[in-house]
C-alpha atoms as a PDB file:
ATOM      1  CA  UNK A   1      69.695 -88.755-175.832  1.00  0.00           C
ATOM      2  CA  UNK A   2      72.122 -91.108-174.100  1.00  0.00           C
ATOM      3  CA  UNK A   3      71.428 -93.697-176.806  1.00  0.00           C
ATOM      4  CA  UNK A   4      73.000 -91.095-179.149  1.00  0.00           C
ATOM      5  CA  UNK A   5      75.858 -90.612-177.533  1.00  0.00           C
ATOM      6  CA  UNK A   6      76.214 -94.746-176.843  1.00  0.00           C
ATOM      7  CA  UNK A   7      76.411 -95.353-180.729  1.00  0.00           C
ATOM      8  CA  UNK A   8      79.369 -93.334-181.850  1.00  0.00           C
ATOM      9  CA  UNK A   9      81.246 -94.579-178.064  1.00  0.00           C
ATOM     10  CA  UNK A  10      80.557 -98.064-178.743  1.00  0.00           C
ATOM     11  CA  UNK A  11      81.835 -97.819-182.859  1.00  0.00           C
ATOM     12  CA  UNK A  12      84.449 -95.358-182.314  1.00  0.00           C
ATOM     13  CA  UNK A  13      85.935 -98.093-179.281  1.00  0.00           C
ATOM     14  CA  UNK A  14      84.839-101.394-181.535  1.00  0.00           C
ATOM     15  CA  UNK A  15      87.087-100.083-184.439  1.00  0.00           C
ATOM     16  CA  UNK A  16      89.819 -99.693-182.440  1.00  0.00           C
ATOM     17  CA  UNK A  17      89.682-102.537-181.191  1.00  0.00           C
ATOM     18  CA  UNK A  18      89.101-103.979-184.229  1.00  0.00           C
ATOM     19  CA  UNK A  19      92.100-102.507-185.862  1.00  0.00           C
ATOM     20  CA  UNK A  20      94.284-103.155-182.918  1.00  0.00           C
ATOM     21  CA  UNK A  21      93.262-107.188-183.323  1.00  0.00           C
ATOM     22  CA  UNK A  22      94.180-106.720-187.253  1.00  0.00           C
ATOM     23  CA  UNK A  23      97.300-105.695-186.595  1.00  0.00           C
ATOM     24  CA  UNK A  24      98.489-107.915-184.114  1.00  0.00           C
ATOM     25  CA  UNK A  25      96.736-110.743-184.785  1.00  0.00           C
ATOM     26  CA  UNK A  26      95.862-111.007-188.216  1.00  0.00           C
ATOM     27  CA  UNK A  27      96.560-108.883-191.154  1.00  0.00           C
ATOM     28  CA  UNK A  28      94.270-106.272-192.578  1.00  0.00           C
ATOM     29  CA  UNK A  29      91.607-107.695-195.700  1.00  0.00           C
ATOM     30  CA  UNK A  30      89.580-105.853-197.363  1.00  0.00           C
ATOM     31  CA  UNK A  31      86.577-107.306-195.171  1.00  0.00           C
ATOM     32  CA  UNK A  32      88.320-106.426-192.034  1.00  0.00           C
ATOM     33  CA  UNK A  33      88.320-102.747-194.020  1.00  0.00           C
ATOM     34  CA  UNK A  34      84.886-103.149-194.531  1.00  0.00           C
ATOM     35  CA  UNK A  35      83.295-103.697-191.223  1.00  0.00           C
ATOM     36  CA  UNK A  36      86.191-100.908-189.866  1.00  0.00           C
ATOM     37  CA  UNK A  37      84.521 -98.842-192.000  1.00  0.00           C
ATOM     38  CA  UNK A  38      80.891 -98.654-191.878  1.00  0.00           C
ATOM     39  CA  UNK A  39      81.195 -98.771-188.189  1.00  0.00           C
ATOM     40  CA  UNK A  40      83.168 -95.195-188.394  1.00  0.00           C
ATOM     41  CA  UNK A  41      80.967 -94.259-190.935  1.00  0.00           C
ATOM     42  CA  UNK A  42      78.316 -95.158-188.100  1.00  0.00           C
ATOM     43  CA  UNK A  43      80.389 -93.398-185.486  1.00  0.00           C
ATOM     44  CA  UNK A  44      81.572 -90.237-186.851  1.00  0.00           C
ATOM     45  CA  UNK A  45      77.946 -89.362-188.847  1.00  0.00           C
ATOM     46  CA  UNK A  46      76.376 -89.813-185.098  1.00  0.00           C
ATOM     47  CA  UNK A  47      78.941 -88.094-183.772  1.00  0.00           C
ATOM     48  CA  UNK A  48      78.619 -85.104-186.187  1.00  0.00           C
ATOM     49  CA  UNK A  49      74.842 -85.159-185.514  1.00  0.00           C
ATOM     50  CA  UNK A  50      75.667 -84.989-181.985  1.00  0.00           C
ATOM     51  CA  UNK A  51      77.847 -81.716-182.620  1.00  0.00           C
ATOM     52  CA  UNK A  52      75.086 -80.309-185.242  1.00  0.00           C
ATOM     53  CA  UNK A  53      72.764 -80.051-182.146  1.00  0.00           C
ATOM     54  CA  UNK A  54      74.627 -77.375-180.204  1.00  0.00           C
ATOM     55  CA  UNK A  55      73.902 -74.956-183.136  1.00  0.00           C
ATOM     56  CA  UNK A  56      71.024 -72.170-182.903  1.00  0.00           C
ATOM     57  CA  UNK A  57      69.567 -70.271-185.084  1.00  0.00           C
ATOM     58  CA  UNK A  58      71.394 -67.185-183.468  1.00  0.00           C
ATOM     59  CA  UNK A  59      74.468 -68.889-181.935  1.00  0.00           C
ATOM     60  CA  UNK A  60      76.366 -71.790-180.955  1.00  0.00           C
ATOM     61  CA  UNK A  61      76.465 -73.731-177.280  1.00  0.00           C
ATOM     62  CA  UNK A  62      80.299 -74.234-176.702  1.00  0.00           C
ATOM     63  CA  UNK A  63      82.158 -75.311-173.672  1.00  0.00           C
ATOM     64  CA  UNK A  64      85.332 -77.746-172.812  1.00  0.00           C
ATOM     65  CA  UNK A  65      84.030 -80.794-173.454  1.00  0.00           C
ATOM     66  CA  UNK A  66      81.910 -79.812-176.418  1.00  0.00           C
ATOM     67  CA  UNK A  67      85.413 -78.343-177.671  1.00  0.00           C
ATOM     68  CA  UNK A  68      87.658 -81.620-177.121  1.00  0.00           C
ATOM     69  CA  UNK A  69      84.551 -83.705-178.366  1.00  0.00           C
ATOM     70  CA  UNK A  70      84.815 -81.543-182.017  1.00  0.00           C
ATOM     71  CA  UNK A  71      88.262 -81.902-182.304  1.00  0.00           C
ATOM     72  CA  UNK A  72      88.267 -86.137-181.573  1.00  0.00           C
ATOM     73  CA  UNK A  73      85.283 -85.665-184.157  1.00  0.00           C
ATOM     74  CA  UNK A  74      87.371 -83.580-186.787  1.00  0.00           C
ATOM     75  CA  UNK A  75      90.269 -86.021-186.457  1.00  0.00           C
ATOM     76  CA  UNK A  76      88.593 -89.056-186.492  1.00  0.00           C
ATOM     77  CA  UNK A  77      86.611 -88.292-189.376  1.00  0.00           C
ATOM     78  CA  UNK A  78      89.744 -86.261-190.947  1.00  0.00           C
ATOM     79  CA  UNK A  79      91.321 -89.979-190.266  1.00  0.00           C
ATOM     80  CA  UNK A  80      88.677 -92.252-191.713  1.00  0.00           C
ATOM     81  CA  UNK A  81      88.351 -90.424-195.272  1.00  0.00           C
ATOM     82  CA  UNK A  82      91.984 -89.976-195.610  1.00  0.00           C
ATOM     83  CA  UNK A  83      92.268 -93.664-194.893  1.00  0.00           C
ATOM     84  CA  UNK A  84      91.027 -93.955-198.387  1.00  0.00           C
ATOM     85  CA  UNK A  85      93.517 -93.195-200.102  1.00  0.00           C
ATOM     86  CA  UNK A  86      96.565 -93.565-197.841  1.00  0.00           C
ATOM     87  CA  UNK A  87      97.755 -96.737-195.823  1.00  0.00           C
ATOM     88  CA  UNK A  88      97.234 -95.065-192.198  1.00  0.00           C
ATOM     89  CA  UNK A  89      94.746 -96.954-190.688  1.00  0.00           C
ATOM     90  CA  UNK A  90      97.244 -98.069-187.840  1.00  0.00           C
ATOM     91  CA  UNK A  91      96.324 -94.513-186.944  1.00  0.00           C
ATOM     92  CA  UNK A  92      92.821 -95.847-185.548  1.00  0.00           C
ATOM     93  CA  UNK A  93      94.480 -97.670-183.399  1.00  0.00           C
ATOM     94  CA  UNK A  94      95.377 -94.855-180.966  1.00  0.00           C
ATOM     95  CA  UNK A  95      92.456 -91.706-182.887  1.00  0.00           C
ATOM     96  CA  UNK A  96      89.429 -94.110-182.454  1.00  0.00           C
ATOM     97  CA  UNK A  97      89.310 -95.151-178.806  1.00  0.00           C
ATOM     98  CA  UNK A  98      90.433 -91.462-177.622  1.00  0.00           C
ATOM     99  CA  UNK A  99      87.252 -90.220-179.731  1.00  0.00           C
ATOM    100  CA  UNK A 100      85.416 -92.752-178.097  1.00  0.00           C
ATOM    101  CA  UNK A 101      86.435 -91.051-174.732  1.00  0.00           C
ATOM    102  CA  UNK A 102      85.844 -87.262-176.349  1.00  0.00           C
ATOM    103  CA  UNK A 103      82.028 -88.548-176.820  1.00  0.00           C
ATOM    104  CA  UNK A 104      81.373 -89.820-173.390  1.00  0.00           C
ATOM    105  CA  UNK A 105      82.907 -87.140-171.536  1.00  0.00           C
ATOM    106  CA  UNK A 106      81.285 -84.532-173.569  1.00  0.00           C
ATOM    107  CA  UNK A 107      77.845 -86.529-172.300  1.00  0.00           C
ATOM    108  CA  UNK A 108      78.700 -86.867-168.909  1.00  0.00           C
ATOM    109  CA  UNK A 109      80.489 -83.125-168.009  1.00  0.00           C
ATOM    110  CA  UNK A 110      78.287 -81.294-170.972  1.00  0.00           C
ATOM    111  CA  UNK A 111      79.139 -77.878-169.269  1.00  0.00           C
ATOM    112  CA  UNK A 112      77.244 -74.707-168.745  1.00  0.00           C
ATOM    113  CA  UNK A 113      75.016 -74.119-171.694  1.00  0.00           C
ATOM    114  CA  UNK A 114      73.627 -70.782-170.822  1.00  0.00           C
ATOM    115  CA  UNK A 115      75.293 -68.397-172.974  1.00  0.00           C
ATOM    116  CA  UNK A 116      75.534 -68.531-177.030  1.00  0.00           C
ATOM    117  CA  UNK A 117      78.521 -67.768-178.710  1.00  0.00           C
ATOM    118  CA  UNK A 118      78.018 -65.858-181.810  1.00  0.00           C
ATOM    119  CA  UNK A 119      78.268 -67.200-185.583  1.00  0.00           C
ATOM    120  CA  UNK A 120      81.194 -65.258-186.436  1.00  0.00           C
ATOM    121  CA  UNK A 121      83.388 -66.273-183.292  1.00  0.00           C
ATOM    122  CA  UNK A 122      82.152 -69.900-183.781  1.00  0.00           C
ATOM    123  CA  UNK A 123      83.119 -70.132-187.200  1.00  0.00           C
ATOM    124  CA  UNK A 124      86.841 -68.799-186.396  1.00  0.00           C
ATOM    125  CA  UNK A 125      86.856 -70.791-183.205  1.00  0.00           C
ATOM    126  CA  UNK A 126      85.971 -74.293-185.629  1.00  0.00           C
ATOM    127  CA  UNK A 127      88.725 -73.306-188.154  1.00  0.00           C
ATOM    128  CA  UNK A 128      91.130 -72.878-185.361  1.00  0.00           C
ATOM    129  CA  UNK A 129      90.126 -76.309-183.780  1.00  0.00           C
ATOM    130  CA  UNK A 130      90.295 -77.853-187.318  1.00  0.00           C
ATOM    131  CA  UNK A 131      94.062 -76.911-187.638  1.00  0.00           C
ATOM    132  CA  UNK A 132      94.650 -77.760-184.176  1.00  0.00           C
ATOM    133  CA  UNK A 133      92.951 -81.519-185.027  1.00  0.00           C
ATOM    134  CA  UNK A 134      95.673 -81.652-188.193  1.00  0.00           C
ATOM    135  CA  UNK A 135      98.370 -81.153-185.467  1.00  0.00           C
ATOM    136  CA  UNK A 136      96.823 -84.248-183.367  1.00  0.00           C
ATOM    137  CA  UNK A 137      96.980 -86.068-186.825  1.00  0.00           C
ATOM    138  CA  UNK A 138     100.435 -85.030-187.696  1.00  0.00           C
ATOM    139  CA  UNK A 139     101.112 -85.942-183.715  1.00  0.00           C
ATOM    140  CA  UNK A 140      99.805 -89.477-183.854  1.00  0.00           C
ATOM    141  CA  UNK A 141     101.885 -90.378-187.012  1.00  0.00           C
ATOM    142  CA  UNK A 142     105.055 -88.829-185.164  1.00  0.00           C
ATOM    143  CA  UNK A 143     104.434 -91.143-182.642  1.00  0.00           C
ATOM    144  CA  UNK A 144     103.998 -94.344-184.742  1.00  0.00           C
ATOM    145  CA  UNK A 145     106.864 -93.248-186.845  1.00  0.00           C
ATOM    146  CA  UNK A 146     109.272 -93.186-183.783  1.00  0.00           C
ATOM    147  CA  UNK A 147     108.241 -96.308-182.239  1.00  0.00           C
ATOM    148  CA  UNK A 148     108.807 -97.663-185.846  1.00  0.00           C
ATOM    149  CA  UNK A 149     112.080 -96.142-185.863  1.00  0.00           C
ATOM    150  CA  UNK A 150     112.944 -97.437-182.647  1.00  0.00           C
ATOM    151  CA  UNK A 151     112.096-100.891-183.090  1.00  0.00           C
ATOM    152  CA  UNK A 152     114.107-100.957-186.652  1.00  0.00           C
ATOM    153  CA  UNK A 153     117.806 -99.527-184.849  1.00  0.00           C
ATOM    154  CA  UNK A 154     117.304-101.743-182.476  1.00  0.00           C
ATOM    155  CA  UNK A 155     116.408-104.627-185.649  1.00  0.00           C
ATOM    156  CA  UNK A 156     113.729-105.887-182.771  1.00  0.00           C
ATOM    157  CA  UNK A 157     110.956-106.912-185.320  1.00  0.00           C
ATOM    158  CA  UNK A 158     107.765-107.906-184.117  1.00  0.00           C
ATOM    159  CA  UNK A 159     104.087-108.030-185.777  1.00  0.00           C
ATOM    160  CA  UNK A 160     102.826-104.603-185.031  1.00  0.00           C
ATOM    161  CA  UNK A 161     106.170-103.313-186.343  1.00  0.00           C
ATOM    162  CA  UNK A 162     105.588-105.303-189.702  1.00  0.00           C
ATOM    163  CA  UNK A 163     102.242-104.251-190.342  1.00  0.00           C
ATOM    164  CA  UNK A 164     102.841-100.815-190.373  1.00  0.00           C
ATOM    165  CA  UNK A 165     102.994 -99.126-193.421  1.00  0.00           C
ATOM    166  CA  UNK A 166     106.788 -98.816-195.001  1.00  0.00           C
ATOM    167  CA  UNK A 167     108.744 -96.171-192.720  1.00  0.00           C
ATOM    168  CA  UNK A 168     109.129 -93.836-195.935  1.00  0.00           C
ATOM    169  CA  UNK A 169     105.797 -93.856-196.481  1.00  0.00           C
ATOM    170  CA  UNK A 170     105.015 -93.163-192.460  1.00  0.00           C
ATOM    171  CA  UNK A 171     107.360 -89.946-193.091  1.00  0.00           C
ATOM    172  CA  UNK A 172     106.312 -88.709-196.462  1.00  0.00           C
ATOM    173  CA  UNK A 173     102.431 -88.712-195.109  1.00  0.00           C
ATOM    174  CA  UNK A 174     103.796 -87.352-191.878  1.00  0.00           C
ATOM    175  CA  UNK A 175     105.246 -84.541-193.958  1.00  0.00           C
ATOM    176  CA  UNK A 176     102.269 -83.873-196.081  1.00  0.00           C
ATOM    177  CA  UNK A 177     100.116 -83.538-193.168  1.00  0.00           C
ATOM    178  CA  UNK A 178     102.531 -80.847-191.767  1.00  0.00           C
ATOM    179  CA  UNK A 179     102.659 -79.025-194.845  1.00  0.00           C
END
């Protein structure tokens, strides 16, 4: 099993790195995009195969780790398909790597897996992590919107500034994700 849990560490940490080197270096194609994404298309259908596993027939295995390695799951994937359609990959930049931690730690410290936790208390425990992993999204925008807010009252431009998306469009995503 540990190459299982290497594949969706190594994507999750190559896309970030990836997109970090975009944005500073270069600017973002549509190859860049490309490779981005089939490597988190890699790391978060591994990932989710990973979390599939800890389900029973009459229960599911849930500790700590398990827990904080859902919710980097939930927001990185939550991340990548909203990507689509809005301009928020600089997101990846600070969702992908921390995922990549979530997997290994959830390897590594795996917790006590001797009691089940029931279907209905798993489902309402999943929808409460899923709202919590909307809060880490909204979270991660708030902090990219300040330091772009930051940098343009202080009119200190530099390239990581300028490749962000347009600071209206930061907030009005920001504020759809809150809604």
């Amino acid at each position: 099993m540990p190459l299982l849990h290497t594949l969706p560490f190594i994507t999750y940490l190559l896309s970030g790195l990836l997109l970090t080197r975009y944005f500073v270096l270069d600017s973002v194609t549509n190859q860049h995009r490309t490779i981005v994404n089939l490597m988190l298309l890699i790391a978060c259908s591994s990932h989710g195969f990973i979390l599939f596993e800890l389900w029973q027939h009459d229960g599911v295995f849930f500790g700590l780790t398990v827990s904080i390695s859902f919710v980097a799951w939930v927001v990185a994937t939550l991340l990548f398909l909203t990507s689509f359609s809005k301009p928020i990959h600089s997101l990846g930049i600070l969702v992908y790597p921390l995922s990549a931690i979530a997997v290994i730690v959830a390897f590594l410290f795996p917790g006590t897996q001797g009691k089940l936790i029931s279907m209905s208390i798993a489902a309402h425990a999943f929808l409460s992590i899923g709202a919590y992993a909307l809060l880490t999204i909204a979270v991660a925008q708030s902090v990219l919107v300040s330091i772009q807010e930051r940098f343009l009252h202080e009119h200190n431009f530099n390239t990581f500034v300028d490749k962000l998306p347009a600071l209206q469009t930061m907030e009005a995503f920001l504020y759809q994700t809150l809604k």
